[in-house]
N, C-alpha and C. Protein backbone atom coordinates (compact mmCIF):
# COMPACT_ATOMS: atom_id res chain seq x y z
N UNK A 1 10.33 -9.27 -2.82
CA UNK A 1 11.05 -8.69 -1.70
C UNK A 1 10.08 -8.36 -0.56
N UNK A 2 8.65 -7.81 -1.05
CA UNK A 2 7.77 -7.52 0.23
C UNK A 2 7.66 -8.74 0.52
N UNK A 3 7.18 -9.74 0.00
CA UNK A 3 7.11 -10.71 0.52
C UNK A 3 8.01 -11.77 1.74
N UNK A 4 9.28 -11.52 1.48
CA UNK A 4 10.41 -12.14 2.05
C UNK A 4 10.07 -11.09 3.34
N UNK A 5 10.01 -9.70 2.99
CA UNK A 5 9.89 -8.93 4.42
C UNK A 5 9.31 -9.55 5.69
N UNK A 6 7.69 -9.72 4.92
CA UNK A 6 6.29 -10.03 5.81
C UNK A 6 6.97 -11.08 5.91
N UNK A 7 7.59 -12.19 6.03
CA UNK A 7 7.82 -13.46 6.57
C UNK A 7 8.90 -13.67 7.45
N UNK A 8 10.14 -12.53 7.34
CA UNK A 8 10.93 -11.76 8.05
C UNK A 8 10.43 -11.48 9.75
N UNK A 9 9.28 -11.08 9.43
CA UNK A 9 8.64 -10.54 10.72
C UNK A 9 8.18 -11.11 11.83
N UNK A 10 8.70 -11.23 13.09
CA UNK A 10 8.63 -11.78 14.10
C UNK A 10 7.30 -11.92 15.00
N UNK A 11 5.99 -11.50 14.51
CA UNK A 11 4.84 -11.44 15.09
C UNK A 11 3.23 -12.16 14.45
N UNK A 12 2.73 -12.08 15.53
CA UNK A 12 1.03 -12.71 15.01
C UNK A 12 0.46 -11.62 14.02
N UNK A 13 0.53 -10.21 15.13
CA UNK A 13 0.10 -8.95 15.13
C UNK A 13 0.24 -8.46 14.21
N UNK A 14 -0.27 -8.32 12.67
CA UNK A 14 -0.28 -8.04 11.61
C UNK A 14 -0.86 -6.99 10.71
N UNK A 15 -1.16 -5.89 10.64
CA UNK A 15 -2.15 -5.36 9.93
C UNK A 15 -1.55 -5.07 8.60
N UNK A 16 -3.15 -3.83 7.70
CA UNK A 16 -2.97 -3.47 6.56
C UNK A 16 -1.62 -2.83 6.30
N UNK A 17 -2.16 -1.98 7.59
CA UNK A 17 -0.99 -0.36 7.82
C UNK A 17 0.34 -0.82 7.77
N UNK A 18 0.79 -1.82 8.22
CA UNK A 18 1.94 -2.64 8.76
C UNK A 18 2.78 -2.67 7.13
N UNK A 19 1.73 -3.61 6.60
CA UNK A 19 2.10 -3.95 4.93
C UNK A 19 2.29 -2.61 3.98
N UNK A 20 2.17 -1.64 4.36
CA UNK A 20 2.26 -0.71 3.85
C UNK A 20 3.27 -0.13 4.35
N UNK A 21 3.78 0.00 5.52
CA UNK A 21 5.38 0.75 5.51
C UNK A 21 6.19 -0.39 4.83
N UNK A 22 5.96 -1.66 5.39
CA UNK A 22 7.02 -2.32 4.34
C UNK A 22 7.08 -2.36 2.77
N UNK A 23 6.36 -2.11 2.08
CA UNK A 23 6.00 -1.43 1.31
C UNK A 23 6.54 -0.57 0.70
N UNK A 24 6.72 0.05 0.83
CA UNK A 24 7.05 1.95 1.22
C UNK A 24 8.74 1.26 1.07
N UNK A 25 9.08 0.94 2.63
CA UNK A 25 10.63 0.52 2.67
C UNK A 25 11.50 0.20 1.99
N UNK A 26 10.34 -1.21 1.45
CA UNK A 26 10.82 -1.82 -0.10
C UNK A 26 11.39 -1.05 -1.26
N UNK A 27 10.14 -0.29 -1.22
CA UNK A 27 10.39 1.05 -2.79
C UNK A 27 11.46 1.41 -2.81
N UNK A 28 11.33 2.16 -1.14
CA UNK A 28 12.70 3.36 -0.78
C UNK A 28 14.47 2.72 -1.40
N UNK A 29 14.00 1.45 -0.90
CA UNK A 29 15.81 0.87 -1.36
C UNK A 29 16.08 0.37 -2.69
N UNK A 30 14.53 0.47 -3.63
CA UNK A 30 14.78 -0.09 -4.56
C UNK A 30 15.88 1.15 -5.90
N UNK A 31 16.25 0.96 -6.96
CA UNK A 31 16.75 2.20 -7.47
C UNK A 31 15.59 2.18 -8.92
N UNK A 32 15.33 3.39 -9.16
CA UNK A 32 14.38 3.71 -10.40
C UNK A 32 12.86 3.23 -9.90
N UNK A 33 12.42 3.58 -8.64
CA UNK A 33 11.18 3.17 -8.29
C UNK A 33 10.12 4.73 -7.46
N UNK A 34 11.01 5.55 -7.79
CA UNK A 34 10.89 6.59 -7.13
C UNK A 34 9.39 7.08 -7.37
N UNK A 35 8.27 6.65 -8.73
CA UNK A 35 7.14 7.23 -8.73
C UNK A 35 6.26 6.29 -7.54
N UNK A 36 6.41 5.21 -8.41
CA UNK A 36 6.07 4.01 -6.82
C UNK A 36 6.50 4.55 -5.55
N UNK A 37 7.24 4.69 -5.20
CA UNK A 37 7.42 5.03 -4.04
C UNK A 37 6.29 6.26 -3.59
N UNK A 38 6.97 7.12 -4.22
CA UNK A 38 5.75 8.54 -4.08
C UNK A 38 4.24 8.23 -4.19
N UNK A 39 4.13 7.75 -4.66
CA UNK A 39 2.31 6.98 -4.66
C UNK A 39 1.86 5.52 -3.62
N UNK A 40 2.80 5.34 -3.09
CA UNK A 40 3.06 4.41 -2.03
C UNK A 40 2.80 5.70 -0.76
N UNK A 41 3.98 6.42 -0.75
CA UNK A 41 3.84 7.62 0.27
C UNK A 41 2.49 8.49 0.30
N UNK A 42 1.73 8.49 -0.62
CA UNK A 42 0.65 9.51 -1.01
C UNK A 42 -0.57 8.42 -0.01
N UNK A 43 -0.37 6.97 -0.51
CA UNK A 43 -1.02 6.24 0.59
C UNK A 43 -1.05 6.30 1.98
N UNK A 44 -0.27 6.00 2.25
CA UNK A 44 0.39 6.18 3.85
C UNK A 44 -0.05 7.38 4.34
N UNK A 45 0.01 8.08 4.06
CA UNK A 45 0.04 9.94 4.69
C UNK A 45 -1.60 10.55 4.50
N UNK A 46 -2.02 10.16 3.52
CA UNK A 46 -3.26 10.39 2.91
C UNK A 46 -4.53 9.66 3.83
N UNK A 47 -5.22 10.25 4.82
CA UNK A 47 -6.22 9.98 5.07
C UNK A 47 -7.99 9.90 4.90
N UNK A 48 -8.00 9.35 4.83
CA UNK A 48 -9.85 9.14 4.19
C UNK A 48 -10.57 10.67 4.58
N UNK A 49 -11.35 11.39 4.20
CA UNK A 49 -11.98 12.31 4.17
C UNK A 49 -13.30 11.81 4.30
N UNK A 50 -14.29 12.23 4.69
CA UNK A 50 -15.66 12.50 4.63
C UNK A 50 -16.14 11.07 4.44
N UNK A 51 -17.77 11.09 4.67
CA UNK A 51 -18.21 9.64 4.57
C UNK A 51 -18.79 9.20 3.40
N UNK A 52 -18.58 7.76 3.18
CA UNK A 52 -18.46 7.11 2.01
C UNK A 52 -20.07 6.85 1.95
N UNK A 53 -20.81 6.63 0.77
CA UNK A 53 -21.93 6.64 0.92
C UNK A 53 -22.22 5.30 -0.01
């Protein structure tokens, strides 16, 4: 289904971030996917902290 999305999509302009709400979207409509989803969301929202060494 993500897949069919990303090909769905009308542009060059592509990123990570991009693949990740669809993603997310996917989960949301799926039924019984709700931990996925939440760990999908924990991605999205969750920003990198401190520097990687």
């Amino acid at each position: 289904m993500v897949i069919d999305r990303v090909m769905g999509l009308e542009t060059n302009d592509f990123e990570l971030d991009d693949l990740k709400w669809i993603i997310l979207m996917v989960l949301f409509n799926v039924p019984g996917n709700e931990n996925a989803y939440t760990l999908m969301e924990e991605l999205i929202y969750t920003a990198e902290r401190g520097v990687v060494h």
